[in-house]
Each structure stands twice: as structure tokens, then as C-alpha cells.
N, C-alpha and C. Protein backbone atom coordinates (compact mmCIF):
# COMPACT_ATOMS: atom_id res chain seq x y z
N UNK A 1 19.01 12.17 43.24
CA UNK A 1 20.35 12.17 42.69
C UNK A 1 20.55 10.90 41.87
N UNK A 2 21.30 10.89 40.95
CA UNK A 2 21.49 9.58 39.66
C UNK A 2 22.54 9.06 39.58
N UNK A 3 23.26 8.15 39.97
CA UNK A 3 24.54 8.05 40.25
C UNK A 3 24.94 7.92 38.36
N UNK A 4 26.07 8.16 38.14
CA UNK A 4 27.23 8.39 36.76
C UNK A 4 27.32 6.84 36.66
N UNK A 5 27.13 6.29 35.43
CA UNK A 5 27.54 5.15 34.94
C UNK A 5 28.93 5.44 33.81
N UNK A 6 29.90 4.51 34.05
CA UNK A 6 30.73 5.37 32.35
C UNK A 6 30.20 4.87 31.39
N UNK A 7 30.65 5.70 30.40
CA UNK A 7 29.66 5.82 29.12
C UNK A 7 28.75 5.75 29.36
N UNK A 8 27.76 6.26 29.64
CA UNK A 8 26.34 6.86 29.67
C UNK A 8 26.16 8.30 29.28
N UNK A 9 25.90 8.28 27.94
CA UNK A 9 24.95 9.55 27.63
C UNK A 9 23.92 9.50 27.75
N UNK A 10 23.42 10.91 28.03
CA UNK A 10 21.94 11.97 28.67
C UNK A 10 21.54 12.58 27.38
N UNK A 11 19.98 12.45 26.95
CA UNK A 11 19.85 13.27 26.46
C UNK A 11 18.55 13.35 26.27
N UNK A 12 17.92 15.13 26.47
CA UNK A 12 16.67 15.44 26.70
C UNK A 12 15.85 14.54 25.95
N UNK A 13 14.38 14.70 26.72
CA UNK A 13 13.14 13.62 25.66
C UNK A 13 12.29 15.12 25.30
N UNK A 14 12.18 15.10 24.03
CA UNK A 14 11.45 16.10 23.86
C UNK A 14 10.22 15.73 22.94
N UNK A 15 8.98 15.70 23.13
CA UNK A 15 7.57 14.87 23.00
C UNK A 15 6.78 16.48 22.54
N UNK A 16 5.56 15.80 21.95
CA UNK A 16 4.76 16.57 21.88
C UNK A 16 4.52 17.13 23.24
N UNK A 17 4.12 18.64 24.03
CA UNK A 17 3.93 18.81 25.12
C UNK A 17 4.65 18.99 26.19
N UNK A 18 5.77 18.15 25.79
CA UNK A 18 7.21 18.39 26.66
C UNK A 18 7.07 19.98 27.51
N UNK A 19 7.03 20.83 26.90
CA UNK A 19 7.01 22.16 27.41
C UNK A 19 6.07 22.50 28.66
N UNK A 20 5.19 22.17 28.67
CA UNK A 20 3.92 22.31 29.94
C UNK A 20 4.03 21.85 30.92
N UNK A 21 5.35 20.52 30.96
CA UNK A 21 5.52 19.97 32.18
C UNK A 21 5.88 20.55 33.06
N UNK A 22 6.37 20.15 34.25
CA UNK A 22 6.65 20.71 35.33
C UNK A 22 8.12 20.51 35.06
N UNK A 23 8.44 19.00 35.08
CA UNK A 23 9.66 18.76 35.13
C UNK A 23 10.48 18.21 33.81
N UNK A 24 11.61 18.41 33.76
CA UNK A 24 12.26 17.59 32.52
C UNK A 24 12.25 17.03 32.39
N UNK A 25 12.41 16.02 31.57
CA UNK A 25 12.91 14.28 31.02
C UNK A 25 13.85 13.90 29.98
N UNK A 26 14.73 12.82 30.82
CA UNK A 26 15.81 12.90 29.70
C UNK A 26 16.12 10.98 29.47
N UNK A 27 16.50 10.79 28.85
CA UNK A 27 16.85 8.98 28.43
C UNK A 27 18.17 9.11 28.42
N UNK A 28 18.54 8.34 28.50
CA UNK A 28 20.04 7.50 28.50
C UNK A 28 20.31 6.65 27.58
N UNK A 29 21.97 6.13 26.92
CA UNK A 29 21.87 5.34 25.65
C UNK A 29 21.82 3.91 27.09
N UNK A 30 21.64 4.47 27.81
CA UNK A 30 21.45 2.83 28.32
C UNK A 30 20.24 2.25 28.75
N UNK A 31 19.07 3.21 28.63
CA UNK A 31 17.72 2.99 28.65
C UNK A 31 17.55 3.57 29.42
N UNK A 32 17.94 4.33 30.85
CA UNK A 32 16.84 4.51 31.51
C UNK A 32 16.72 5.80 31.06
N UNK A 33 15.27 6.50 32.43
CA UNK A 33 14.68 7.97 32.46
C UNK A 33 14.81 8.43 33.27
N UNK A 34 15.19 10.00 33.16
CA UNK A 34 15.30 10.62 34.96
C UNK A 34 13.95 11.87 34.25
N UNK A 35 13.75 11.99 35.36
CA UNK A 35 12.82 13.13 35.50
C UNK A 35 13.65 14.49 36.49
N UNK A 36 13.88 15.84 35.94
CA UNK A 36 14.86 16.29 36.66
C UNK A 36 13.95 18.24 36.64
N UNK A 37 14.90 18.71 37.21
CA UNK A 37 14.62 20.20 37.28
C UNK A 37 15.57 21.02 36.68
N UNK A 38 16.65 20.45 37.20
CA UNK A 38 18.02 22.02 36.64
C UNK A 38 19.19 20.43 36.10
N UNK A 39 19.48 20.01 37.16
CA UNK A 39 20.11 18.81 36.59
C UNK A 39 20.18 17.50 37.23
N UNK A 40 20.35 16.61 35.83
CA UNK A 40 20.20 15.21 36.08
C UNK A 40 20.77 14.56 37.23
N UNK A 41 22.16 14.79 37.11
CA UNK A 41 22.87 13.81 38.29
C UNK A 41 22.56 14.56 39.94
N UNK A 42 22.14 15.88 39.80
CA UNK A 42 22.04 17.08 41.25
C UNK A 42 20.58 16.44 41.65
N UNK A 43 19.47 16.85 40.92
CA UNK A 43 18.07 16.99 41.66
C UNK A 43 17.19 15.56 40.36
N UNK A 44 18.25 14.88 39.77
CA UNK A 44 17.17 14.12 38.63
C UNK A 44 16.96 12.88 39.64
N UNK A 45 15.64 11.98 39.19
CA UNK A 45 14.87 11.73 39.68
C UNK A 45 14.66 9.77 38.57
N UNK A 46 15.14 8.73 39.25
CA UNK A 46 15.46 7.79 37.84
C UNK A 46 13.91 7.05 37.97
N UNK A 47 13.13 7.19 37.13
CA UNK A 47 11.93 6.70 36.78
C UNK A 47 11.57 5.39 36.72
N UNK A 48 11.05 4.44 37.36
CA UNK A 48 10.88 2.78 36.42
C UNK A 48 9.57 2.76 35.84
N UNK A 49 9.00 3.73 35.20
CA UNK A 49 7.49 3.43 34.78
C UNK A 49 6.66 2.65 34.62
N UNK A 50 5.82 2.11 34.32
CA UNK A 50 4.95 0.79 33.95
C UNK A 50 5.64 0.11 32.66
N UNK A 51 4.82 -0.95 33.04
CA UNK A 51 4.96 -2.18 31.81
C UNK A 51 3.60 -2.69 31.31
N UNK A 52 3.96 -2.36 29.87
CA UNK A 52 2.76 -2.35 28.97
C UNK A 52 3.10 -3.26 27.84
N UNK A 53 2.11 -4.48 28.12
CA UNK A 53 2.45 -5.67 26.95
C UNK A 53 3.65 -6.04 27.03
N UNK A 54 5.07 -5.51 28.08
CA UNK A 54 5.84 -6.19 28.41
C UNK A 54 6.86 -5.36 27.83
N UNK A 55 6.39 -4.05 28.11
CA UNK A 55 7.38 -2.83 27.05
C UNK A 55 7.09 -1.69 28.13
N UNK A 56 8.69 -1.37 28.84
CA UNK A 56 8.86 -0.49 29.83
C UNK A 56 8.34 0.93 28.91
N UNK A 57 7.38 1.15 29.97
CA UNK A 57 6.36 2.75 29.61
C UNK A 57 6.44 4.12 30.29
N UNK A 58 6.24 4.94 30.08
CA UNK A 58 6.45 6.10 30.85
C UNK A 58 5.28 6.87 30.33
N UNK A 59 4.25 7.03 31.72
CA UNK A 59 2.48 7.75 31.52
C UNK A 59 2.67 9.28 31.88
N UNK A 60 2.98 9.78 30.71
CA UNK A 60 2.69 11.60 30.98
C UNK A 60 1.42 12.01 30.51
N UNK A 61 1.09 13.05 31.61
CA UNK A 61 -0.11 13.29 31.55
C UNK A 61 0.05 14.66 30.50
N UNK A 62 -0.62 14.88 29.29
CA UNK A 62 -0.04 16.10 28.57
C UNK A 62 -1.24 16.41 27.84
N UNK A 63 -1.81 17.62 27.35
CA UNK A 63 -3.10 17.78 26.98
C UNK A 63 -2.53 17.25 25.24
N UNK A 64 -3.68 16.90 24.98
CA UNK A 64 -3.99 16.52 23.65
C UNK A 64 -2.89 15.18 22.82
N UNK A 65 -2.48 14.72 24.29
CA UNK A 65 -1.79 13.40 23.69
C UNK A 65 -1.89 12.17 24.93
N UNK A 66 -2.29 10.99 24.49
CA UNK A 66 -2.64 10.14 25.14
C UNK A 66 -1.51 9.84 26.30
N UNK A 67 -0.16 10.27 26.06
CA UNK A 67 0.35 10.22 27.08
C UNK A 67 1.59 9.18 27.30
N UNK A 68 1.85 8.34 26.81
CA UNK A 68 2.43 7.17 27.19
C UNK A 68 3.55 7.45 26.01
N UNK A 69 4.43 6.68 26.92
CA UNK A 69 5.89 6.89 25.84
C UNK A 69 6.70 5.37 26.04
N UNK A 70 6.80 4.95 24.84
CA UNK A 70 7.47 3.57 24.99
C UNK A 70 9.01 3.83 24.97
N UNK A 71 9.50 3.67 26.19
CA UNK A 71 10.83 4.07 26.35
C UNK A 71 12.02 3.33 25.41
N UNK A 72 11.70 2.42 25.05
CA UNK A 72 12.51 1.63 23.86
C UNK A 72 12.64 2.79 22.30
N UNK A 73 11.41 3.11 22.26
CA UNK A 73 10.97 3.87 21.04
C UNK A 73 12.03 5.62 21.18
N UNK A 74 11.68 5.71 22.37
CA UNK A 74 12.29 7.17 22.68
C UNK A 74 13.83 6.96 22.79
N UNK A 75 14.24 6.14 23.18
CA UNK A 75 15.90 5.84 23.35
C UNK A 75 16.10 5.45 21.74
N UNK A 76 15.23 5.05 20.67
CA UNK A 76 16.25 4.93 19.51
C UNK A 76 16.07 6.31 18.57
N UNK A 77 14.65 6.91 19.00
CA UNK A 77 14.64 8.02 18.33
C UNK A 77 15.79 8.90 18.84
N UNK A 78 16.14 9.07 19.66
CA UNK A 78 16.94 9.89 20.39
C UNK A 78 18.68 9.35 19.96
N UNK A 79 19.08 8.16 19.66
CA UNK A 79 19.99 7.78 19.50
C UNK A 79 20.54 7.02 18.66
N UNK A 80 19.63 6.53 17.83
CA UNK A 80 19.81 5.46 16.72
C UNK A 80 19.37 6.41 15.15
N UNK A 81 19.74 6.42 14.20
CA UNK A 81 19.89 7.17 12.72
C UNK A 81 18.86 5.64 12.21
N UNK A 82 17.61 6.12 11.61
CA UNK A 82 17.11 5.14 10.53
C UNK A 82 17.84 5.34 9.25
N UNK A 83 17.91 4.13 8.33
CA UNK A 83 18.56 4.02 7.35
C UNK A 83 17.78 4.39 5.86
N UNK A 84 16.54 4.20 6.22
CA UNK A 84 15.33 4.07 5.28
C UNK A 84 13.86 4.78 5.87
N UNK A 85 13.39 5.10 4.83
CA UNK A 85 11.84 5.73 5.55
C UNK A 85 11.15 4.36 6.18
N UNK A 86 10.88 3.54 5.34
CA UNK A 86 10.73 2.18 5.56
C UNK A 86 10.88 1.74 7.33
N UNK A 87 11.73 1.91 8.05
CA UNK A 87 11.95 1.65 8.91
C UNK A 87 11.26 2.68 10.11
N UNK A 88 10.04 2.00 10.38
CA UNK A 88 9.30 2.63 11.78
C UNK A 88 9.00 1.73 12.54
N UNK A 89 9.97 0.67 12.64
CA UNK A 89 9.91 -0.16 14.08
C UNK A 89 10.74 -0.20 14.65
N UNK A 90 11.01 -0.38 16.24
CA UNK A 90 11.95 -0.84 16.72
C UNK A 90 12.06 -2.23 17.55
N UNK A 91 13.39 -2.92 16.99
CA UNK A 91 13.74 -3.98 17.75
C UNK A 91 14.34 -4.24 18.98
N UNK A 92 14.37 -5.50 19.77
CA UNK A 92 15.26 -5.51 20.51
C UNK A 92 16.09 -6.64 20.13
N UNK A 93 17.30 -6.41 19.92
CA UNK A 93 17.93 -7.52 19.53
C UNK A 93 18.39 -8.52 20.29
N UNK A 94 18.19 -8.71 21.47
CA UNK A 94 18.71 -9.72 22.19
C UNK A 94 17.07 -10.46 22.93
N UNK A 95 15.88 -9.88 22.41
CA UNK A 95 14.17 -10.33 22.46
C UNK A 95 14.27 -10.09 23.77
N UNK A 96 15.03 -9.01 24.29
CA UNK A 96 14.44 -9.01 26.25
C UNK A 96 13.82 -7.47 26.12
N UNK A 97 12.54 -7.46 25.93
CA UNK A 97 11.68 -6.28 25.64
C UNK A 97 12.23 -5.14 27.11
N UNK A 98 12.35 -5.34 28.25
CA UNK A 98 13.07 -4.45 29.11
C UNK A 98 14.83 -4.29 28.82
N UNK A 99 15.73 -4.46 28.42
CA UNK A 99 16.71 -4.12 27.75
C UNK A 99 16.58 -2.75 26.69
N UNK A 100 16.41 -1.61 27.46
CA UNK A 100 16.53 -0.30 26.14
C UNK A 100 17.75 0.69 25.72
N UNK A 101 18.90 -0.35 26.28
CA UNK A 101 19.85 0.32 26.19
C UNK A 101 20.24 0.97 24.42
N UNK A 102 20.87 1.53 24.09
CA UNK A 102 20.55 2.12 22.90
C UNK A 102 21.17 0.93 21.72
N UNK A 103 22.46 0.15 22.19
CA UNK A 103 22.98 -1.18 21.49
C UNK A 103 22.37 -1.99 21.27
N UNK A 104 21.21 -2.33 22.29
CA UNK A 104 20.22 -3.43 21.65
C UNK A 104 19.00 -3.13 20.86
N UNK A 105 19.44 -1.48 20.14
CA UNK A 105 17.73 -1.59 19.98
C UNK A 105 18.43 -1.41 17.96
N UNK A 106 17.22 -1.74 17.75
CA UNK A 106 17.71 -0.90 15.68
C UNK A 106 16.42 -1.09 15.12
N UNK A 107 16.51 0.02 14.64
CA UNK A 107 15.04 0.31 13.46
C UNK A 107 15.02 -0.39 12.30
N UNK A 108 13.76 -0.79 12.59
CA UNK A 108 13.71 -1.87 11.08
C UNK A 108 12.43 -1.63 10.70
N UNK A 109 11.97 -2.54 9.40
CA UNK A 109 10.83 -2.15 8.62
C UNK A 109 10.13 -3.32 9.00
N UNK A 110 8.74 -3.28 8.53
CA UNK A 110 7.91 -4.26 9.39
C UNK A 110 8.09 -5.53 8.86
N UNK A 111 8.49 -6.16 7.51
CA UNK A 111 9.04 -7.05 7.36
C UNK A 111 10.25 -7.57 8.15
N UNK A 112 11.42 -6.73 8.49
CA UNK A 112 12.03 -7.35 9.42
C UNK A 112 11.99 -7.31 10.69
N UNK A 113 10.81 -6.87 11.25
CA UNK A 113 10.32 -6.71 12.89
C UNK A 113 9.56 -8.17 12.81
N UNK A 114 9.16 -8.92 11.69
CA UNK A 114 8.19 -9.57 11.59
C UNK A 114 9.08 -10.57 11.45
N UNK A 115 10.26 -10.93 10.90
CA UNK A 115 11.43 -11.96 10.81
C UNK A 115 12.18 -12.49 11.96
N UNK A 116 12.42 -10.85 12.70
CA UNK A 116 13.15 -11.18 14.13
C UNK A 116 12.03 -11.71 15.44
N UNK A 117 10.38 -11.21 15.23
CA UNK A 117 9.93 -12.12 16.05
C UNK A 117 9.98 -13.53 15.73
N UNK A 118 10.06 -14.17 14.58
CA UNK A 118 9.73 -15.29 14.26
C UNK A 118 10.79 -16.07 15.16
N UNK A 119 12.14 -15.11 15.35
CA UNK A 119 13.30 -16.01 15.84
C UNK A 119 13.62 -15.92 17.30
N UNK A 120 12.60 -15.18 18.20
CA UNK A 120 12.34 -15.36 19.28
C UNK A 120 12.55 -16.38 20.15
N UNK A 121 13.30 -16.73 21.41
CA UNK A 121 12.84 -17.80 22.20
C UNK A 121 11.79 -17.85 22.45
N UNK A 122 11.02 -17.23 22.79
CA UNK A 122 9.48 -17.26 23.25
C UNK A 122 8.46 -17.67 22.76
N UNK A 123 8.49 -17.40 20.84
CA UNK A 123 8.06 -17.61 20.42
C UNK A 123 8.67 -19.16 19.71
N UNK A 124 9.31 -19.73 19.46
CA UNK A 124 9.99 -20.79 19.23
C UNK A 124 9.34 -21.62 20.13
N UNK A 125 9.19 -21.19 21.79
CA UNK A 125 8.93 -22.37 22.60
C UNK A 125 7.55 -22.20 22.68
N UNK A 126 7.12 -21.19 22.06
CA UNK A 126 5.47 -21.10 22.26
C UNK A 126 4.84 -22.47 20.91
N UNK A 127 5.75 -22.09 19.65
CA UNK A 127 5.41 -22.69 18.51
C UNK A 127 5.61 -24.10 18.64
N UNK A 128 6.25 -25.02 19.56
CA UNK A 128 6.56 -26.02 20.37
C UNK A 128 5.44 -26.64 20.95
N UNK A 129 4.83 -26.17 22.14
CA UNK A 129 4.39 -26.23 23.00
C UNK A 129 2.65 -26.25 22.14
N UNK A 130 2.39 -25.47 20.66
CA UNK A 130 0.95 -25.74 20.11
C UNK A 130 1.23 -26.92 19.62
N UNK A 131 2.72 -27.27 18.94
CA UNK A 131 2.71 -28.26 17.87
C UNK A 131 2.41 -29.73 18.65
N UNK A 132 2.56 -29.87 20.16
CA UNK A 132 2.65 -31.12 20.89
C UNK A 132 1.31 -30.97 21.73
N UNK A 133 0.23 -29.96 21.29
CA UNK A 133 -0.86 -29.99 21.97
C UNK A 133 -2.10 -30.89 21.62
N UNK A 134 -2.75 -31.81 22.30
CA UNK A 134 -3.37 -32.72 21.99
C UNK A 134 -5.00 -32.32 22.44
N UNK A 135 -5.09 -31.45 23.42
CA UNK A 135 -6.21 -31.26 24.25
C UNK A 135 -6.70 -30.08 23.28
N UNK A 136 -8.17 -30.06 23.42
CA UNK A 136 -8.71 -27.74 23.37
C UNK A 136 -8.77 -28.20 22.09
N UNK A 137 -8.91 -28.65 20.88
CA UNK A 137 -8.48 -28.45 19.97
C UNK A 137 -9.53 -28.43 18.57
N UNK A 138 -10.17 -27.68 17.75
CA UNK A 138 -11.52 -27.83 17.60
C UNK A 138 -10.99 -28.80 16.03
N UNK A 139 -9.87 -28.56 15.61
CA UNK A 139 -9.77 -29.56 14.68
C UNK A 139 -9.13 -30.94 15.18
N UNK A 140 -9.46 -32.03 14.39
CA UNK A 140 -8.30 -33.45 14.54
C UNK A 140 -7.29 -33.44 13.03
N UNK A 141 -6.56 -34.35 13.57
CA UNK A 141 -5.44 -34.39 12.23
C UNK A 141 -6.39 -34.88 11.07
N UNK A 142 -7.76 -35.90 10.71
CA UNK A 142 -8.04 -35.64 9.77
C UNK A 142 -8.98 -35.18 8.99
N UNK A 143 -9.15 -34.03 9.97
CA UNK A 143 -9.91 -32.68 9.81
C UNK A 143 -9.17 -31.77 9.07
N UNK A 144 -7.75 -31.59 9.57
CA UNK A 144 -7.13 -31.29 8.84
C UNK A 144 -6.48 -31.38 7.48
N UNK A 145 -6.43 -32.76 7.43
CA UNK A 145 -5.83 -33.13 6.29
C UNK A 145 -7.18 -33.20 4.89
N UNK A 146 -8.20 -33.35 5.45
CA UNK A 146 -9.19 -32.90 4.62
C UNK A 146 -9.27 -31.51 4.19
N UNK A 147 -9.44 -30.57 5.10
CA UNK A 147 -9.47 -29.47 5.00
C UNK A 147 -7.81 -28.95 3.59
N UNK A 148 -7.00 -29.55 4.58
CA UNK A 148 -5.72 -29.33 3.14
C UNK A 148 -5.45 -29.82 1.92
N UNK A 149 -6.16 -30.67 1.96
CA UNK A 149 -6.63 -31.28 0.52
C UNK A 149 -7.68 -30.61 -0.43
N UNK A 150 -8.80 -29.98 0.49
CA UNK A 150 -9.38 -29.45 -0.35
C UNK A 150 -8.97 -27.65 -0.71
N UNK A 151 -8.34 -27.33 0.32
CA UNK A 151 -7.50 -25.79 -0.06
C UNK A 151 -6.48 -26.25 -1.16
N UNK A 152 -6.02 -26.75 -1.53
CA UNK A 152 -4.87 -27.54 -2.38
C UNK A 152 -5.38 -27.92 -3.68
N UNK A 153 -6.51 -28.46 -4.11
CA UNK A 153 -7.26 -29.06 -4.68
C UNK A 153 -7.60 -27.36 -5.95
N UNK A 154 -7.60 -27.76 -7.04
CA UNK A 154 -7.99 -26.73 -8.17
C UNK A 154 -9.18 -26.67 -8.84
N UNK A 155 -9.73 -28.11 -8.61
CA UNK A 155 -11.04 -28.40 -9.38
C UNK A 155 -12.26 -27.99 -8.74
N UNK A 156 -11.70 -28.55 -7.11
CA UNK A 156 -12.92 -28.52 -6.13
C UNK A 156 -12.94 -27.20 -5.35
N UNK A 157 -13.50 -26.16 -6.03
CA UNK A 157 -12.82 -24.56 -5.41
C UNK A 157 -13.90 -24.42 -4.32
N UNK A 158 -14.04 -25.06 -3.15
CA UNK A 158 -15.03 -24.48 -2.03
C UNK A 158 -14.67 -23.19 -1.45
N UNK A 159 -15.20 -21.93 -1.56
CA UNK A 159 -15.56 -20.75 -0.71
C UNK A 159 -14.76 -20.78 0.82
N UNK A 160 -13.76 -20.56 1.16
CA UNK A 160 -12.78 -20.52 2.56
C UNK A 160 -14.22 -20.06 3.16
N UNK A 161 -15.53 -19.29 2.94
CA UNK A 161 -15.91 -18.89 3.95
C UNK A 161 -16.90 -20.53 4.24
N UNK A 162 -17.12 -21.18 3.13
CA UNK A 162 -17.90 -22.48 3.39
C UNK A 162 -17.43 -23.33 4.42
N UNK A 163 -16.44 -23.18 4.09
CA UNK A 163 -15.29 -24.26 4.68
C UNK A 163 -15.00 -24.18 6.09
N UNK A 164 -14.72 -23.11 6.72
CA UNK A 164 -15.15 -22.97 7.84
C UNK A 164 -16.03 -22.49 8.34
N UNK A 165 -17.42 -22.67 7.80
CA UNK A 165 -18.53 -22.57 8.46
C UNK A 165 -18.61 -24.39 8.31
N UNK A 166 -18.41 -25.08 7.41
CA UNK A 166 -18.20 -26.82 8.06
C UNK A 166 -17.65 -27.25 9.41
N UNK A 167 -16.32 -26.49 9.40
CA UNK A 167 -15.85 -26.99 10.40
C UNK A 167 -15.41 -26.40 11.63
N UNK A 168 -16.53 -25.60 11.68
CA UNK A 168 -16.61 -24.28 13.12
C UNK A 168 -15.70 -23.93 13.65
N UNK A 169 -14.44 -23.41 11.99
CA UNK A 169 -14.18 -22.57 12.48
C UNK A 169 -13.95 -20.82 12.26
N UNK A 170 -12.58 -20.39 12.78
CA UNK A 170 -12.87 -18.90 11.62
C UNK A 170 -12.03 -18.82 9.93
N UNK A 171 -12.18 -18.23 9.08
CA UNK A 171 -11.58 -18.14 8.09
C UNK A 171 -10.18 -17.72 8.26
N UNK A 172 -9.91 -16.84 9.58
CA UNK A 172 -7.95 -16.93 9.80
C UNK A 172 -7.80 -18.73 9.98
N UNK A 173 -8.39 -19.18 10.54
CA UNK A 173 -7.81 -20.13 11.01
C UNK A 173 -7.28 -21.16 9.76
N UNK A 174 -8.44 -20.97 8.80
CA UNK A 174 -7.96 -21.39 7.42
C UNK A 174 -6.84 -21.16 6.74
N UNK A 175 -6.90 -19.60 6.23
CA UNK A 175 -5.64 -19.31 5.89
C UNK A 175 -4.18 -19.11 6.69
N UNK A 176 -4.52 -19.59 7.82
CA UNK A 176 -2.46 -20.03 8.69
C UNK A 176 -2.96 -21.67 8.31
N UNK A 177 -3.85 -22.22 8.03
CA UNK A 177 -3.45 -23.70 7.99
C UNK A 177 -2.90 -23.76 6.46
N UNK A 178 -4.03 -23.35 5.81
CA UNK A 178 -2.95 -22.96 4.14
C UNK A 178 -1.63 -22.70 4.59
N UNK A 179 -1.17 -21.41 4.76
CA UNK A 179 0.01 -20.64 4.92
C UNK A 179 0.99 -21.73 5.34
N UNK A 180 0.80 -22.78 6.22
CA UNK A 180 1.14 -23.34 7.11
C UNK A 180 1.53 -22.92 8.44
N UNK A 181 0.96 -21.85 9.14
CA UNK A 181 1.52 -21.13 10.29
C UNK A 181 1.24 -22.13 11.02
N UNK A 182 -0.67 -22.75 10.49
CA UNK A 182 -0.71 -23.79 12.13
C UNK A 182 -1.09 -25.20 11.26
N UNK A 183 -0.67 -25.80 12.09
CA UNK A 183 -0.78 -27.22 11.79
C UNK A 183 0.50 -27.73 10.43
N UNK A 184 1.37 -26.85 10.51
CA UNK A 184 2.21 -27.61 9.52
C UNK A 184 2.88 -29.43 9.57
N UNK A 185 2.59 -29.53 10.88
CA UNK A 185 3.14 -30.71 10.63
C UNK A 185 2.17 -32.37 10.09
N UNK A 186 1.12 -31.51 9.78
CA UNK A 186 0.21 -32.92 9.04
C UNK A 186 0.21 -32.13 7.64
N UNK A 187 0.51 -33.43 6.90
CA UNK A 187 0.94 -33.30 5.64
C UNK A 187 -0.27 -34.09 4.90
């Protein structure tokens, strides 16, 4: 039995396969899942599925589909209108990946899925926590600053793949130090 929240709408999940199951499945604009027979609040059944990469999951077993349903994904398909084709991601706007209520979620395009992680706490304190790291570290600051001098440099065009085969390391690691993703703060 499911106890009634107010305002909470129900509404079926209908998936590739849906049909073969045994039982129904339905989402809520407030995230969760019941698994039911005739009805939700009488015989439904409220699901907490797994957590995958930190994204509440739900594992149906269904022929010819791997099975897994990212319940964030299914609560905006089900309840949220995309604005643009463009838009096949979904966010969470408040960055608490278990929050799937249907208010925190909105479809965006991968440029702005890629903007709103940047503004993450998590990632903020992660980007913190490399910038004050002193240990592990296969470059020094003027390893670096060599290295950015010569990415910078127009005359002296060394091969990114030369360049880190000098300084053992990989060629991403080159281009975020260009980019400035890592090591921005030696100039």
C-alpha cells in the first residue's frame, strides 16, 4: 500500500517491454516508483532501486533491453516538455543526483549539462582540493610552465604527441593544461 502525498501525481512508466511484465510501473512528479497490479495506492508496491554512479536506478529484467531505467530520466520524460531537439539531458538542479522529484529536474542540451556541472559543489570542492595538491603529482610547477610556454610559443611548434612523450605524460593531460582545466594557476 503507498500512502497519498498532496500533490503527487501518478503516472504509468511505459518502456520498451513494459507489456511482458508481470507487474505495472508508475513514477511520481515527486520521484518515486511503485510497482503495482490493479492499483497504486491498494496493492502498489514503492520501489528504492539501486544506485548507479550515484543515480537512483530501477533493473528490469525485459528481453532485448539491457534493462535499467534511470529514474531521474523517466520522471522528466514523463513530466517535463523539452523545448528543443537539442535537449537530451537531464539535470538536477539543486546537484543532489537522488532528488527526482519532477521540479528539480529540466532538460537541457549538452552544453548546458556541461555548464551546470561546472557549478557543482562537488565539483568546486573537488577543483579545490587538486589546485592545493602537492603530493602524486607527475608534473612540478616548472614543468609546467615550460610545457606552457612551449604550447603558447608559434615558432617552436613541438608535436603535443612529443611533448608528452618528454614528460610522461598523456596528450589529454596536455590539452586541459592548454585549455587551462588543470594547472591554471601557474602562469
Amino acid at each position: 500500500m503507498v500512502k497519498k502525498i498532496p500533490s503527487e501525481i501518478w503516472k504509468p512508466l511505459e518502456f520498451p517491454g513494459w507489456k511482458q511484465l508481470r507487474k505495472k510501473y508508475a513514477v511520481s512528479s515527486h520521484g518515486r516508483v511503485v510497482s503495482y497490479i490493479d492499483d497504486i495506492h491498494e496493492d502498489g508496491k514503492l520501489l528504492n532501486g539501486s544506485i548507479t554512479t550515484g543515480y537512483r536506478t530501477l533493473n528490469l529484467h525485459r528481453s532485448g533491453s539491457n534493462g535499467t531505467l534511470y529514474i531521474h530520466r523517466e520522471v522528466a520524460r514523463v513530466f517535463l516538455r523539452k523545448s528543443s531537439p537539442k535537449q537530451k539531458y537531464v539535470i538536477h538542479q539543486n546537484f543532489d543526483k537522488l532528488d527526482n522529484s519532477a521540479k528539480n529536474l529540466r532538460w537541457s542540451s549538452l552544453e548546458e549539462m556541461v555548464q551546470h556541472q561546472q557549478k557543482s559543489p562537488a565539483k568546486i570542492a573537488y577543483k579545490k582540493v587538486q589546485a592545493n595538491r602537492t603530493q602524486g603529482l607527475k608534473l612540478s610547477i616548472s614543468d609546467v610552465r615550460s610545457i606552457k610556454k612551449t604550447l603558447s610559443s608559434r615558432t617552436n611548434a613541438v608535436p603535443i604527441k612529443k611533448l608528452a612523450e618528454k614528460y610522461g605524460v598523456s596528450e589529454m593531460t596536455l590539452y586541459r593544461i592548454k585549455s587551462g582545466e588543470n594547472w591554471s594557476r601557474v602562469k
